[in-house]
Protein backbone atom coordinates (compact mmCIF):
# COMPACT_ATOMS: atom_id res chain seq x y z
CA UNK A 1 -65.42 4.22 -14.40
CA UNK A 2 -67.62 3.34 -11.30
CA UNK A 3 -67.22 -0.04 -10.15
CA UNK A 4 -69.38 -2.94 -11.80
CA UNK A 5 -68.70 -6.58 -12.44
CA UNK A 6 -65.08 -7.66 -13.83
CA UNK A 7 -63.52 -10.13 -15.13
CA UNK A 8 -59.79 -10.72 -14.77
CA UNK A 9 -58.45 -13.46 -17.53
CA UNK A 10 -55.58 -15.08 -16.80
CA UNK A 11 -55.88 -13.98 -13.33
CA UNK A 12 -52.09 -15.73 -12.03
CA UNK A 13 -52.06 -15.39 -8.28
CA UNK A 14 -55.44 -12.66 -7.88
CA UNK A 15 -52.87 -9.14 -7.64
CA UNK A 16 -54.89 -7.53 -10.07
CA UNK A 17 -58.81 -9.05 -9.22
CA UNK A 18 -58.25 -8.50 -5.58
CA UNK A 19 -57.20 -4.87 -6.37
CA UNK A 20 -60.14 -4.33 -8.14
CA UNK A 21 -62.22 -5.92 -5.37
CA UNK A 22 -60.69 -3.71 -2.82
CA UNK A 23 -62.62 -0.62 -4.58
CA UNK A 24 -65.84 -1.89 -4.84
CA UNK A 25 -65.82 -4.21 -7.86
CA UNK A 26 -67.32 -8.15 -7.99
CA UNK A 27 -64.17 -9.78 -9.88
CA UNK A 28 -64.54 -13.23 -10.86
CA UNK A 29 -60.51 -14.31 -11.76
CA UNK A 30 -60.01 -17.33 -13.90
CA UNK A 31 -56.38 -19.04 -14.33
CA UNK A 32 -55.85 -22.68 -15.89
CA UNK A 33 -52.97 -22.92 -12.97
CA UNK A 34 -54.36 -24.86 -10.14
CA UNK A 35 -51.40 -23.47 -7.96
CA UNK A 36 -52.14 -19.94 -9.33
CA UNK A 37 -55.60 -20.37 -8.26
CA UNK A 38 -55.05 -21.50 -5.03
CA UNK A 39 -52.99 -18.94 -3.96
CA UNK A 40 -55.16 -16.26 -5.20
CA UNK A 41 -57.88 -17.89 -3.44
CA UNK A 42 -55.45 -17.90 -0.15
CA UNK A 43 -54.75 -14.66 -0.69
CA UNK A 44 -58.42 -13.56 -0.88
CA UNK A 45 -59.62 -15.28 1.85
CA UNK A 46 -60.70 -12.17 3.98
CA UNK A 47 -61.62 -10.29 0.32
CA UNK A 48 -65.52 -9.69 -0.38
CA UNK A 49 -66.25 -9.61 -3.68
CA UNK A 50 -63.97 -11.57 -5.22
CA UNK A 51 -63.95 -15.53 -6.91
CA UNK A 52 -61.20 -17.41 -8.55
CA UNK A 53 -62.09 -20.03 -10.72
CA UNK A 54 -59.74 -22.44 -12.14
CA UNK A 55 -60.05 -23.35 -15.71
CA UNK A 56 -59.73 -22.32 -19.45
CA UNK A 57 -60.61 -19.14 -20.80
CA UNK A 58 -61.26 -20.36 -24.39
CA UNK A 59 -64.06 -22.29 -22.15
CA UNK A 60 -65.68 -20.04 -19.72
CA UNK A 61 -69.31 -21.09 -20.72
CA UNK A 62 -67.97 -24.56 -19.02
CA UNK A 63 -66.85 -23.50 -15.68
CA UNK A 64 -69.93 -21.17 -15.45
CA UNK A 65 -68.61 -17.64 -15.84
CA UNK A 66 -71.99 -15.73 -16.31
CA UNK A 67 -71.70 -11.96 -17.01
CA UNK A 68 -72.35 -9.92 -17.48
CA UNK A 69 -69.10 -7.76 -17.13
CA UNK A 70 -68.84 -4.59 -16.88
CA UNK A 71 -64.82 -4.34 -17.10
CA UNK A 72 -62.86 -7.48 -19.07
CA UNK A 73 -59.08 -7.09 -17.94
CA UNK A 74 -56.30 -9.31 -19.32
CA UNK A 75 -52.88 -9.01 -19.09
CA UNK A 76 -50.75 -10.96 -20.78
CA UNK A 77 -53.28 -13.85 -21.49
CA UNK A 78 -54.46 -13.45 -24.82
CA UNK A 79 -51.27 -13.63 -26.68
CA UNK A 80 -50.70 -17.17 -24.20
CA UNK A 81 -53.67 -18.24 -25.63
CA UNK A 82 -52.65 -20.55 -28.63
CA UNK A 83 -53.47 -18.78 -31.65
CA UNK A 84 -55.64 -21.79 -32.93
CA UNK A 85 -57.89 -21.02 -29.82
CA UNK A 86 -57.96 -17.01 -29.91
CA UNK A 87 -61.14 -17.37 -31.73
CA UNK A 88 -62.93 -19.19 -29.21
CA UNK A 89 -61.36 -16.86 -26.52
CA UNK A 90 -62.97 -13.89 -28.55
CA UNK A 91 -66.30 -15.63 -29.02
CA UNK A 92 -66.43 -16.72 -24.70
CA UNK A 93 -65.40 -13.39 -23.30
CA UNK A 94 -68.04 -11.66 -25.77
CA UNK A 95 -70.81 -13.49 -24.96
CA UNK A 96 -70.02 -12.32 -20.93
CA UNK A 97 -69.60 -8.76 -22.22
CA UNK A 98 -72.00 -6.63 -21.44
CA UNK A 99 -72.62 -4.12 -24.85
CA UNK A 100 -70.28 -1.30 -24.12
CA UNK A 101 -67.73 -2.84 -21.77
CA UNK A 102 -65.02 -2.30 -21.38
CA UNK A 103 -62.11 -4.55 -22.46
CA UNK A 104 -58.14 -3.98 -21.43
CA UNK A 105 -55.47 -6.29 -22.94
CA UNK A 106 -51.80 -6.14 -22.33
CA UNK A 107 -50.18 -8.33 -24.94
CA UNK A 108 -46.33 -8.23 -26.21
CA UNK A 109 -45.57 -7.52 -29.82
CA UNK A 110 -42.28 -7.70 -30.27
CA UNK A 111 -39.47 -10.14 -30.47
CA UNK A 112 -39.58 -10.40 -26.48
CA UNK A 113 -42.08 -13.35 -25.52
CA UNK A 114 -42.46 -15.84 -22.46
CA UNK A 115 -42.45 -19.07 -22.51
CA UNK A 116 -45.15 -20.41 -24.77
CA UNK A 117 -46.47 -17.32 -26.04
CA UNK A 118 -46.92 -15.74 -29.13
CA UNK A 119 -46.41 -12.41 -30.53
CA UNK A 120 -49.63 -10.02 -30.51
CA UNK A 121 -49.44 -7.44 -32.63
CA UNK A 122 -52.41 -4.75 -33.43
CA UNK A 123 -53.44 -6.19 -36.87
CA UNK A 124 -54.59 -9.33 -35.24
CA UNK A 125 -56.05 -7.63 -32.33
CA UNK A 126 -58.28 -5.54 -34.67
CA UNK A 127 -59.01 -8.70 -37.31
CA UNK A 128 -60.16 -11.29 -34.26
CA UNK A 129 -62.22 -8.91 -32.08
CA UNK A 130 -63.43 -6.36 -34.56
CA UNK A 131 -66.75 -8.18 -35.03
CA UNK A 132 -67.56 -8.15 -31.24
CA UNK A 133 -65.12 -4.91 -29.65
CA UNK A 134 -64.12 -1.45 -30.89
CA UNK A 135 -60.36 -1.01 -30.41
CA UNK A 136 -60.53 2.57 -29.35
CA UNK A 137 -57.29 3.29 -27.97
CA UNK A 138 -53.78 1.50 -28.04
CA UNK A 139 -50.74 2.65 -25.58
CA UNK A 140 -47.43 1.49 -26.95
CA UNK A 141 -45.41 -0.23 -23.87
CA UNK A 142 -41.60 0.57 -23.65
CA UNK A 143 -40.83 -3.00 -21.84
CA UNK A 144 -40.31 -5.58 -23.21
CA UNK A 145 -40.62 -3.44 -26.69
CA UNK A 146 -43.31 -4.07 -28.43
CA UNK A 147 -46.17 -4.43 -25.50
CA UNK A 148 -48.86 -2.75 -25.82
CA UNK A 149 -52.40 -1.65 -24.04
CA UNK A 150 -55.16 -2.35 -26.29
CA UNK A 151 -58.49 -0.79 -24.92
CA UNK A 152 -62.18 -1.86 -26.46
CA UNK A 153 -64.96 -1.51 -25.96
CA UNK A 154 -68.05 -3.88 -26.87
CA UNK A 155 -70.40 -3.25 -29.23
């Protein structure tokens, strides 16, 4: 995939957005930790390319997340997402989507879950986002059991 404009949900501390920036992508992160932000914004300090952004994801039209994206990554925010909100979730990052990007969520299935999560299993992933993304592909994760990569792409 050449590099384009992505978005990294749930961005934590910037690993995964600065990576991306560091091979040519424009990665706009967004975490509702203010100390997750900060140090991703500390640690991106000499980074082109890159923006953290503090706030919800279930909200982006609010903080003024404009796509659109070429590449939506999340791992391990949608199923931290409370399941009243998923809908809104689905309905913000689709309106940044660009048609035929390309969307990446890691999400746990299984019994294994942090802290305020919820299980995510592929039924759910199929019924919220079908309207907007084509699951194309799913990778089964081996830890924790259950995980999973869930690739789509929007329509």
């Amino acid at each position: 995939m050449q590099p384009g404009r992505a978005l990294d949900l749930g961005c934590g501390t910037g690993t995964n957005a600065l990576w991306l920036a560091a091979r040519s992508w424009f990665v706009v992160g967004v975490d509702f930790s203010s100390l997750a932000i900060e140090a991703a914004r500390r640690k991106g300090d000499w980074t082109s390319g890159v923006e953290f952004v503090e706030g919800d994801v279930t909200r982006l039209h609010e903080l003024d997340v404009d796509g659109p994206f070429d590449l939506v990554l999340d791992i391990g925010c949608f199923h931290s997402v409370p399941a009243r909100r998923r809908d809104d979730y689905v309905r913000e990052v689709a309106a940044v989507a660009r048609p035929g990007a390309l969307m990446m969520i890691y999400a746990f299935g299984g019994w294994f879950r942090w802290p305020g999560s919820t299980r995510t299993r592929e039924p759910e992933i199929r019924q919220r986002l079908s309207e907007a993304f084509e699951l194309f592909r799913v990778e089964r994760g081996r830890r924790p059991s259950g995980s999973a990569w869930f690739y789509l792409r929007r329509r």
